[in-house]
Protein backbone atom coordinates (compact mmCIF):
# COMPACT_ATOMS: atom_id res chain seq x y z
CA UNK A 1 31.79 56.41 -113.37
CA UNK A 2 35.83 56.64 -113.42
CA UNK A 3 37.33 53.78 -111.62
CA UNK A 4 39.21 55.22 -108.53
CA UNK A 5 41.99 53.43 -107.20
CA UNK A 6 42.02 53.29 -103.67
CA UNK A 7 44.88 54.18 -101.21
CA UNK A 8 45.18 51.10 -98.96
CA UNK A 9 45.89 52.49 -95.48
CA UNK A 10 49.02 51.43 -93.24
CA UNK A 11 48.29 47.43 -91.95
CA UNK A 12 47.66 47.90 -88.00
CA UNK A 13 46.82 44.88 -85.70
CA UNK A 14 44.73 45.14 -83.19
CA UNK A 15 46.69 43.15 -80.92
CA UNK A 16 48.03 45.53 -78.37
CA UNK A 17 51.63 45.49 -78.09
CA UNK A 18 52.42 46.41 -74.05
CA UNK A 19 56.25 46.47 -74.46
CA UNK A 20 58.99 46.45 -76.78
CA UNK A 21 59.09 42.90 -76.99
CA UNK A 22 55.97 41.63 -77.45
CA UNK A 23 55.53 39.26 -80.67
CA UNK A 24 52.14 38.06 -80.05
CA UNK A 25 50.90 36.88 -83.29
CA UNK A 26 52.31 35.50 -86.68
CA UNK A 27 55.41 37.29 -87.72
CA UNK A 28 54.78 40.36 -85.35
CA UNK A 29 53.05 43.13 -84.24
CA UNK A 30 51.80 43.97 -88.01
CA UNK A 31 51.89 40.20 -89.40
CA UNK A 32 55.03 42.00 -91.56
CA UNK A 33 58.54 40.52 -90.02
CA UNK A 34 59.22 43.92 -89.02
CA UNK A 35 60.73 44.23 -85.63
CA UNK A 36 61.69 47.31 -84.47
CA UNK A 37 63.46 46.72 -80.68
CA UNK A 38 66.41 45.48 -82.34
CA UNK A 39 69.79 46.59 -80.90
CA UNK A 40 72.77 45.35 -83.16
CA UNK A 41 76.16 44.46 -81.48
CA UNK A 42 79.11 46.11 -81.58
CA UNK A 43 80.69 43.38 -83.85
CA UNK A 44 78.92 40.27 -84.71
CA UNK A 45 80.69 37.07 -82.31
CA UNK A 46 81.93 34.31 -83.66
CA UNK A 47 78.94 31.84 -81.65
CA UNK A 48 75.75 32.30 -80.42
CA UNK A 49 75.64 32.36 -76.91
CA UNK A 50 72.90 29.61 -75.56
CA UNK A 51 70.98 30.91 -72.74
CA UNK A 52 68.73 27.71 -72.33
CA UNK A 53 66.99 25.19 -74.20
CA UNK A 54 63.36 23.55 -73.43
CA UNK A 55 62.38 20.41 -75.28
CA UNK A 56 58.70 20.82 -76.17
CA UNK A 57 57.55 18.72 -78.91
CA UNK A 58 57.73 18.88 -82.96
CA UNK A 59 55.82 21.21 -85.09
CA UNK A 60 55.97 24.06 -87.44
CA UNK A 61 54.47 26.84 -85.19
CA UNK A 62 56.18 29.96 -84.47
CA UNK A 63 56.47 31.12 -80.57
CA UNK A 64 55.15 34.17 -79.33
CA UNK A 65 56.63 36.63 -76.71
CA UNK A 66 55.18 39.19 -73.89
CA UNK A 67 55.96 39.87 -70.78
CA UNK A 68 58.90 37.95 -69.96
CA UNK A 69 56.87 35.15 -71.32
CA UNK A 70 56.87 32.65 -74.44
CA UNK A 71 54.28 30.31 -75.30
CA UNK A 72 54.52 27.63 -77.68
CA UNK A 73 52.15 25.63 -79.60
CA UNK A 74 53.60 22.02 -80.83
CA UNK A 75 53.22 18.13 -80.91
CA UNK A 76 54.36 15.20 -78.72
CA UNK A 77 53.13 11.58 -79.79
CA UNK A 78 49.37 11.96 -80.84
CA UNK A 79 48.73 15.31 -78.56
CA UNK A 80 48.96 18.60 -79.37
CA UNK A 81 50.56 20.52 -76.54
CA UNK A 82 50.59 24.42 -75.76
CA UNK A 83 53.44 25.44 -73.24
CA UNK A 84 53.83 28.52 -71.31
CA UNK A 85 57.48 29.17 -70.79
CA UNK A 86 59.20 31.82 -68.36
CA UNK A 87 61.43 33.62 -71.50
CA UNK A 88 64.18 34.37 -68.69
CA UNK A 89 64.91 31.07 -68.01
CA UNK A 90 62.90 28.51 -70.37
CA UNK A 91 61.19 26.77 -67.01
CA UNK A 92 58.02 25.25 -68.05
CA UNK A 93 55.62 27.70 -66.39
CA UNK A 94 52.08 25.65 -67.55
CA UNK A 95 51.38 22.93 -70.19
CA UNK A 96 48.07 22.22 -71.71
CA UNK A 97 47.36 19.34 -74.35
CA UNK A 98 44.32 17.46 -76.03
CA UNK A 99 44.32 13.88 -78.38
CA UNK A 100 45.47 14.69 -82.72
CA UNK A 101 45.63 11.83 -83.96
CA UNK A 102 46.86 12.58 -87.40
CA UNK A 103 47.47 10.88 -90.56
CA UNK A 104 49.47 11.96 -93.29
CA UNK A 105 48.36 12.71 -97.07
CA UNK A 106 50.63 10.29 -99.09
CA UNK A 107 52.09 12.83 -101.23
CA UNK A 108 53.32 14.88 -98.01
CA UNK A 109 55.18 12.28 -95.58
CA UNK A 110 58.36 14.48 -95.65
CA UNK A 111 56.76 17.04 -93.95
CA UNK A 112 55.74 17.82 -90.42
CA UNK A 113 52.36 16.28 -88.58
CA UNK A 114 51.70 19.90 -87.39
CA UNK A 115 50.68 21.95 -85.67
CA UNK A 116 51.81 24.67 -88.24
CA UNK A 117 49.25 27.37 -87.04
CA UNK A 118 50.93 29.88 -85.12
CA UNK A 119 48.87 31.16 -82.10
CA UNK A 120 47.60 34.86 -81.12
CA UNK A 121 47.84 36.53 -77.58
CA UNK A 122 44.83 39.04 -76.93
CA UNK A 123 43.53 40.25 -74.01
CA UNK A 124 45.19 37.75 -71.51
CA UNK A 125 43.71 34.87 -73.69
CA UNK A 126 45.76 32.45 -75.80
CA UNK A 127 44.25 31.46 -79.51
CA UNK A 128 45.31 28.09 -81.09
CA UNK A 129 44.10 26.47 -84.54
CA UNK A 130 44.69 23.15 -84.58
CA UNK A 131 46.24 20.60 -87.67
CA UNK A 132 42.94 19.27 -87.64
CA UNK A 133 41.17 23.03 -87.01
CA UNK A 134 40.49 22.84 -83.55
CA UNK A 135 40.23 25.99 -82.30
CA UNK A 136 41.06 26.46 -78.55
CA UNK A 137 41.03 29.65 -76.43
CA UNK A 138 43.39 28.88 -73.25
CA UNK A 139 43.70 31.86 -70.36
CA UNK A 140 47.37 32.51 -71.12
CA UNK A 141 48.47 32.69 -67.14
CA UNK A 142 47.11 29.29 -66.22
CA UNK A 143 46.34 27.54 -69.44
CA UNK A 144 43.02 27.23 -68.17
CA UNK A 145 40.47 26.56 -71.22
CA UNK A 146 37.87 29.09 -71.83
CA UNK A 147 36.01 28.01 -74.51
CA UNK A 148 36.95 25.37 -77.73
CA UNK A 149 35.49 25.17 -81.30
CA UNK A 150 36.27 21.34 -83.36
CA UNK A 151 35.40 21.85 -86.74
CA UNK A 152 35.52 18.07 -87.33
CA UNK A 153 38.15 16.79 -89.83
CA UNK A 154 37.46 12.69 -89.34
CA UNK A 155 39.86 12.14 -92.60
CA UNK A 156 42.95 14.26 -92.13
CA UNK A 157 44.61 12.06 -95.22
CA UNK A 158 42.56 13.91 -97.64
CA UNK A 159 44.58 17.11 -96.61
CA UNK A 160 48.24 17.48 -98.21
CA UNK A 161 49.32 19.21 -94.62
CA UNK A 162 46.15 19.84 -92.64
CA UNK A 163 45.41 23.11 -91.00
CA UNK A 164 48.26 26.38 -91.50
CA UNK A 165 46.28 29.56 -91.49
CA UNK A 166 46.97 31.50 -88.12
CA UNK A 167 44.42 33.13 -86.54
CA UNK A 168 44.10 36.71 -86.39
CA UNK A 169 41.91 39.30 -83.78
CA UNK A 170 39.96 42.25 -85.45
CA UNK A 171 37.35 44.37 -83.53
CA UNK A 172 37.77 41.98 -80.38
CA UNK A 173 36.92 38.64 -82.94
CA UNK A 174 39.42 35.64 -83.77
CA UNK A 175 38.91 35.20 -87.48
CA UNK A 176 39.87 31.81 -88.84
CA UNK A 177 39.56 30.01 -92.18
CA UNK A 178 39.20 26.01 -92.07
CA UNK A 179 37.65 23.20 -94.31
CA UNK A 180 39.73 21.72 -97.55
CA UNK A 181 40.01 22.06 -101.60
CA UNK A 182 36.72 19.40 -101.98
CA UNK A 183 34.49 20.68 -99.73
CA UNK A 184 35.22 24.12 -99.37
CA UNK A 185 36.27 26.39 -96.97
CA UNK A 186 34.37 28.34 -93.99
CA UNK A 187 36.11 31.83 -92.48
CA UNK A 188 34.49 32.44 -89.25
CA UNK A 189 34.52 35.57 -86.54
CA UNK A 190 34.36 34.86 -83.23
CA UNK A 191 34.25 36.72 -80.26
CA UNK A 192 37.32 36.52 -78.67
CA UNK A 193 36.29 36.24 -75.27
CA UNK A 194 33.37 33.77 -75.32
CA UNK A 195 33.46 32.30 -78.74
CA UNK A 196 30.08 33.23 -79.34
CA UNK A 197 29.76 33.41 -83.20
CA UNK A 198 29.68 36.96 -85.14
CA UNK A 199 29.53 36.00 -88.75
CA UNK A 200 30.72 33.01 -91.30
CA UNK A 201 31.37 33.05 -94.95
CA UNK A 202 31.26 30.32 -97.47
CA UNK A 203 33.90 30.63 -99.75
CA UNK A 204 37.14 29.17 -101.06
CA UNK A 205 39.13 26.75 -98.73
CA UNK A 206 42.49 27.84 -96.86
CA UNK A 207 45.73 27.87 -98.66
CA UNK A 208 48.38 27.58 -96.24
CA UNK A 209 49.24 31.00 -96.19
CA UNK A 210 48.29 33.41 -93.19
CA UNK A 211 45.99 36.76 -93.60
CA UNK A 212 46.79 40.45 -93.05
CA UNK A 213 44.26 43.03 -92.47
CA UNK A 214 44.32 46.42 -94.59
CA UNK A 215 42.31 49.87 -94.85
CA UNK A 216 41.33 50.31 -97.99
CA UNK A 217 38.54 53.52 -98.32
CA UNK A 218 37.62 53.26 -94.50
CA UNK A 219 37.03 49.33 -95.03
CA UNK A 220 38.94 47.17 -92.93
CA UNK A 221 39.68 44.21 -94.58
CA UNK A 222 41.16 40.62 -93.92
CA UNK A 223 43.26 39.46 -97.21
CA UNK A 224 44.57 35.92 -97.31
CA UNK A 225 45.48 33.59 -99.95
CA UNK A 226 42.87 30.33 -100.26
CA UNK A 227 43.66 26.95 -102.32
CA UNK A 228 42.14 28.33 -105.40
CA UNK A 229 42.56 32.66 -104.96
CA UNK A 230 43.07 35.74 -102.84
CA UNK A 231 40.76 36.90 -101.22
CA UNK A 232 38.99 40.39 -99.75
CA UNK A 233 36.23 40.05 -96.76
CA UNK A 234 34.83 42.53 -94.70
CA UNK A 235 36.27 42.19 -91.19
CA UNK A 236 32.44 43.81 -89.81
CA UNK A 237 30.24 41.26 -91.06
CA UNK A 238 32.40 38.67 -93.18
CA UNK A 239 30.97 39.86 -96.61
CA UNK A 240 33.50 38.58 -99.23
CA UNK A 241 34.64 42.26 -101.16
CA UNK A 242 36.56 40.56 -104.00
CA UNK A 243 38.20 37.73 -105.28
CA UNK A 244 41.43 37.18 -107.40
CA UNK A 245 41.82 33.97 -108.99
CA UNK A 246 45.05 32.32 -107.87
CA UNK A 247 45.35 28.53 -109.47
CA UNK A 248 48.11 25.96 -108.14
CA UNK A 249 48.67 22.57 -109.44
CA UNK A 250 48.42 20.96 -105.52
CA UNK A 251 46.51 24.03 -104.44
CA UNK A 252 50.36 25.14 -102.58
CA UNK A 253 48.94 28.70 -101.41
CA UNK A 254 51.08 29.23 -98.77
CA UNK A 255 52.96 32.80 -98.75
CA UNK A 256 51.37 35.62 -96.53
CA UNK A 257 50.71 38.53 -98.91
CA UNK A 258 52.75 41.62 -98.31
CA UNK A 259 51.16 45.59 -98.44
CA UNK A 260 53.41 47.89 -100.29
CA UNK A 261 51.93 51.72 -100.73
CA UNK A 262 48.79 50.50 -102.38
CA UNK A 263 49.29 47.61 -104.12
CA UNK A 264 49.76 43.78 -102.45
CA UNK A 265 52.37 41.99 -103.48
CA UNK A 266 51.26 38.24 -103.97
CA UNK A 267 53.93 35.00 -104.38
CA UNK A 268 53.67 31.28 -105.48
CA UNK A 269 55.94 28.69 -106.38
CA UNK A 270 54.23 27.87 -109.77
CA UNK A 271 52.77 31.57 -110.47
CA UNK A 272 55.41 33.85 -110.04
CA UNK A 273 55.07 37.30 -107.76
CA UNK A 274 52.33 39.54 -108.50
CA UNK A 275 51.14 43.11 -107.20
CA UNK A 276 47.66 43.94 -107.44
CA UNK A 277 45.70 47.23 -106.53
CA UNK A 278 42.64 46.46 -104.68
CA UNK A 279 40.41 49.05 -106.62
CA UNK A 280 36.03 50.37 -105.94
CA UNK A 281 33.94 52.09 -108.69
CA UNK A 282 30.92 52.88 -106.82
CA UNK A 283 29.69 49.41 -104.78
CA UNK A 284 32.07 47.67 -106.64
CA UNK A 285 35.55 46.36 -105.70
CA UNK A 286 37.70 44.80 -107.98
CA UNK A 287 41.80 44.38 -108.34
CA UNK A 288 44.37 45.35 -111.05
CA UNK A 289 47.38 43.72 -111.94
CA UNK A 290 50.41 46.20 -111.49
CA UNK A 291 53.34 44.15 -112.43
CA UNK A 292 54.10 40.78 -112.86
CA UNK A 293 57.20 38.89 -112.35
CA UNK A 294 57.08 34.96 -113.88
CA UNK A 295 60.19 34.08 -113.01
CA UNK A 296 60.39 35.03 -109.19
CA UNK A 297 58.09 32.34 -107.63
CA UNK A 298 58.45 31.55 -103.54
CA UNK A 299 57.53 28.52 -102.10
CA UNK A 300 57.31 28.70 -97.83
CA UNK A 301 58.63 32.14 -97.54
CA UNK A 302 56.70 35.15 -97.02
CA UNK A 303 58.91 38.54 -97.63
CA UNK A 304 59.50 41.34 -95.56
CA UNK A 305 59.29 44.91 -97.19
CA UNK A 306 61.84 48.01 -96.57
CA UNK A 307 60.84 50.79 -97.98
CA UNK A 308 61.19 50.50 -101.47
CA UNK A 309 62.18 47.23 -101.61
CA UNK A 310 61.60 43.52 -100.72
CA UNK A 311 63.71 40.39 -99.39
CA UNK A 312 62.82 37.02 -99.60
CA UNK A 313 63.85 33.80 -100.45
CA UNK A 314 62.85 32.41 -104.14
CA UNK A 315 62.31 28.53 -105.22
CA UNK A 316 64.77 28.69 -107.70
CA UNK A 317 68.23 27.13 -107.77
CA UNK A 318 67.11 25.43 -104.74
CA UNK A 319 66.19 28.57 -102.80
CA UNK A 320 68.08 32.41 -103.88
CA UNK A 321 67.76 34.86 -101.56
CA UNK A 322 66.31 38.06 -103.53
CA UNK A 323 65.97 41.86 -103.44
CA UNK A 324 63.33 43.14 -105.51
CA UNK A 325 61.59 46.61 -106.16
CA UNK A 326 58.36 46.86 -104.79
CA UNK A 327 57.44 48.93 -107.69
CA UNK A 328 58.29 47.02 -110.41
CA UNK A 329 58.95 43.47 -109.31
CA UNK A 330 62.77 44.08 -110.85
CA UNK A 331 65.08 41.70 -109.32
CA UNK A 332 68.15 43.34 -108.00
CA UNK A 333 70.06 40.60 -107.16
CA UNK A 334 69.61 36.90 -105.81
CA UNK A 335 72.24 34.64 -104.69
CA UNK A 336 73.78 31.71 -106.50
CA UNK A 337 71.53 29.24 -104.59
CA UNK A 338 71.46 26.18 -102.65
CA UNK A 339 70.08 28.29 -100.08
CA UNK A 340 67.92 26.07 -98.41
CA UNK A 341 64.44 24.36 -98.69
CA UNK A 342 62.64 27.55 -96.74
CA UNK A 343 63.30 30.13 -94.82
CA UNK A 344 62.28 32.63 -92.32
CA UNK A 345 63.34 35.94 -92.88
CA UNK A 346 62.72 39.13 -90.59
CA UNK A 347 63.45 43.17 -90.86
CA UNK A 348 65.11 44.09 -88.01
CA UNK A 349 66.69 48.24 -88.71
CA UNK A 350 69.66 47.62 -90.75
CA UNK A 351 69.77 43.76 -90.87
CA UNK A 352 67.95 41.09 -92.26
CA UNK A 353 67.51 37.83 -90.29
CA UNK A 354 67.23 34.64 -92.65
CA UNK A 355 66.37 31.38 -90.55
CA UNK A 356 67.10 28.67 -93.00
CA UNK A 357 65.03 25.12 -92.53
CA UNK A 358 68.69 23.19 -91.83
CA UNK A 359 68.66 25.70 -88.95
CA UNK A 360 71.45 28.52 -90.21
CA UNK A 361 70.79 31.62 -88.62
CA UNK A 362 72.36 34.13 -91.57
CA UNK A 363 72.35 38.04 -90.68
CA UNK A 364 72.64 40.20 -93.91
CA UNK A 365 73.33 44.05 -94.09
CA UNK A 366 69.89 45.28 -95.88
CA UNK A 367 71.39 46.60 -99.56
CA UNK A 368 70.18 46.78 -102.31
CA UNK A 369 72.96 46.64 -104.39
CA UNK A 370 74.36 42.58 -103.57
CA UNK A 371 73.89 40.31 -100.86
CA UNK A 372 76.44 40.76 -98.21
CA UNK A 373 76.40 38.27 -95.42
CA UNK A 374 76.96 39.61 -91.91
CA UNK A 375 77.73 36.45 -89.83
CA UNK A 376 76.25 32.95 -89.73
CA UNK A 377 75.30 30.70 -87.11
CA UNK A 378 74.20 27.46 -86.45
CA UNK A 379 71.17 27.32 -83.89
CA UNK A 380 69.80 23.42 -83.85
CA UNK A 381 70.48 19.76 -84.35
CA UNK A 382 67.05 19.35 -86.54
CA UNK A 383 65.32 21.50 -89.11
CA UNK A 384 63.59 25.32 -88.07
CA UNK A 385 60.89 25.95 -90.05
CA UNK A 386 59.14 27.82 -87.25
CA UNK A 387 59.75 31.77 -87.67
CA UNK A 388 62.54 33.27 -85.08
CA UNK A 389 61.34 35.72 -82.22
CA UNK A 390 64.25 38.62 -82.26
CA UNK A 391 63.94 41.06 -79.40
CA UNK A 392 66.73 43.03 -77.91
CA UNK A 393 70.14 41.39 -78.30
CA UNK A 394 68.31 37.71 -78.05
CA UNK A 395 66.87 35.55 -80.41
CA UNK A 396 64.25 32.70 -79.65
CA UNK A 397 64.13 29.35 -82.21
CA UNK A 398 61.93 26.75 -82.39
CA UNK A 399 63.37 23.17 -84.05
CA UNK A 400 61.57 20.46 -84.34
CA UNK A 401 62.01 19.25 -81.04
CA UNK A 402 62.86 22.38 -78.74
CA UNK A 403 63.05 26.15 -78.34
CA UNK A 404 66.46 27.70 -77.33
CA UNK A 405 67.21 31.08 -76.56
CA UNK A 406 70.09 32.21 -77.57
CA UNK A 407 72.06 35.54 -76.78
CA UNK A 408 73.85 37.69 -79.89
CA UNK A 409 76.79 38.94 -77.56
């Protein structure tokens, strides 16, 4: 039988966006950096207005929006805290926290003691995954706990970070991946609103990267990168569809894969960017290598794509922002560097924003022909490597000891 490549359908959450500013899960609506409710200035000011500022704790987790509300998920002493904040003002509207104690892999005391999860909004229910995979559900107006999962990490040394993945919610389940590169890893469905268990899978253990979820031939489909591959499961029942092998020296997995037409575009710092075609002849699935570029290898960014092309920030020259074809993996251009360790980088209409870890905010015209910097801004006193929330004419950041909000006019 001919091998028939498959048309991979549109990504679609299933988190249910009630206004134009919700960001209720990792980078968006669509898990893509996309944001569509931007409204660009007249001219770009000089500062940033600051609207307010909220201490709440270190961590690398990203804040979610909706309804006039922001929560955020982060660390204070040996706790792990989740804040409900009223976005209008920054008032502390509810806080909720429970004992991490936490204890750094040798090899990774320069970075954070978590949590680096971000958390999902569903359903008037709040979904956090622990450093240490604890996985809480909170009733986002009171902070009330519904129900909590502790998938028992005693020896949180033996992990170079601890837990990353964020959750995601398909057919009314949180899906989440935990365990390590010795043991193994376990991705588990639950349902959403009473934990009950739907299905597990044995199978790799989590990178630090973040799944999407993708059609591919009326399959829905959760894609994420583990320590060891990439991986294709079955959002029904959990039945692992395919695997691509996807080797790192220290098992660095970290960038969320991006959908492009029909073919995923894959990154990592020591194996270059990669698109694949997820592919079925008859029961089986397979994938295809499309193009492969060696030399264009990112580290803690994920890219956002536009059309026919893709931004991001690459490892090299100690971090090069990029424009690439989605096509052909061509780069178009990339900046001198010195960049930045990481950065955040969203779509927003005719701008990209680039959140730098030493906290620049840099707006760039979208171009594919050079980099041309719109305005720059410095939003915090420590390092960002939370992703922004942009909604509006405002912009929410998360450092590693507050969130501000600040105003772009």
């Amino acid at each position: 039988m001919l091998r028939k490549i498959i048309t991979i359908g549109f990504l679609l959450s299933c988190v249910v966006v009630a206004n134009g500013q919700d960001w209720a899960q990792w980078r968006g609506p669509n898990r893509d950096g996309v944001v569509t409710n931007f409204n660009a200035p007249a001219a770009w000011p000089e500062t940033l207005k600051l609207i307010w500022k909220t201490p709440v704790g270190s961590g690398y987790s990203s804040p979610i929006v909706s309804q006039n509300k922001a929560w955020v998920f982060s660390r204070k002493d040996e706790t792990e805290v989740i804040s409900c904040l009223n976005l209008k003002t920054g008032k502390v509207l509810w806080s909720q926290s429970y004992g991490v104690p936490f204890k750094q892999n040798q090899y990774a005391t320069e970075m954070g003691r978590g949590p680096h999860s971000t958390p999902v909004l569903y359903q008037g229910k709040l979904y956090t995954l622990g450093v240490n995979a604890v996985l809480s559900c909170f009733d986002a107006n009171t902070g009330a706990v519904k129900w909590r999962k502790d998938f028992g990490i005693p020896d949180t040394s033996k992990m170079f970070c601890g837990t990353a993945m964020s959750p995601v919610i398909e057919n009314g389940n949180v899906i989440v991946h935990v365990g390590d590169d010795i043991k193994g890893g376990l991705m588990i469905a639950f349902e959403a609103a009473t934990g009950k268990e739907q299905w597990k899978l044995n199978c790799d253990g989590p990178g630090y990267a973040s799944p999407i979820v993708m059609t591919v031939e009326g399959t829905r489909q959760l894609v994420t990168m583990t320590d060891k591959s990439v991986l294709g499961v079955d959002v029904q029942n959990g039945t692992q569809l395919w695997r691509l092998a996807w080797p790192d020296e220290w098992n660095e997995n970290i960038v969320t894969p991006t959908l492009y037409k029909n073919t995923l575009i894959l990154s990592g710092v020591r194996t270059g960017t990669m698109a694949v075609q997820v592919a079925k002849s008859g029961a089986q699935w397979t994938t295809k290598q499309v193009w492969h570029n060696p030399e264009l290898t990112m580290y803690m960014n994920s890219p956002v794509l536009d059309g026919e092309y893709f931004y991001g920030m690459s490892a090299k020259r100690k971090g090069q922002f990029f424009c690439a074809e989605a096509a052909t993996g061509k780069v178009l251009w990339a900046t001198e560097g010195r960049e930045g360790n990481q950065a955040a980088v969203l779509n927003a209409k005719d701008a990209l924003f680039i959140l730098t870890s030493d906290a620049n905010l840099i707006v760039a015209k979208k171009a594919a022909d050079k980099f041309q910097q719109l305005a720059k801004y410095s939003v915090a006193d420590s390092a960002t490597y939370a992703h922004p929330v942009l909604f509006g004419k405002r912009i929410l950041i998360k450092d590693n000891a507050n969130v501000t909000l600040w105003g772009l006019e």
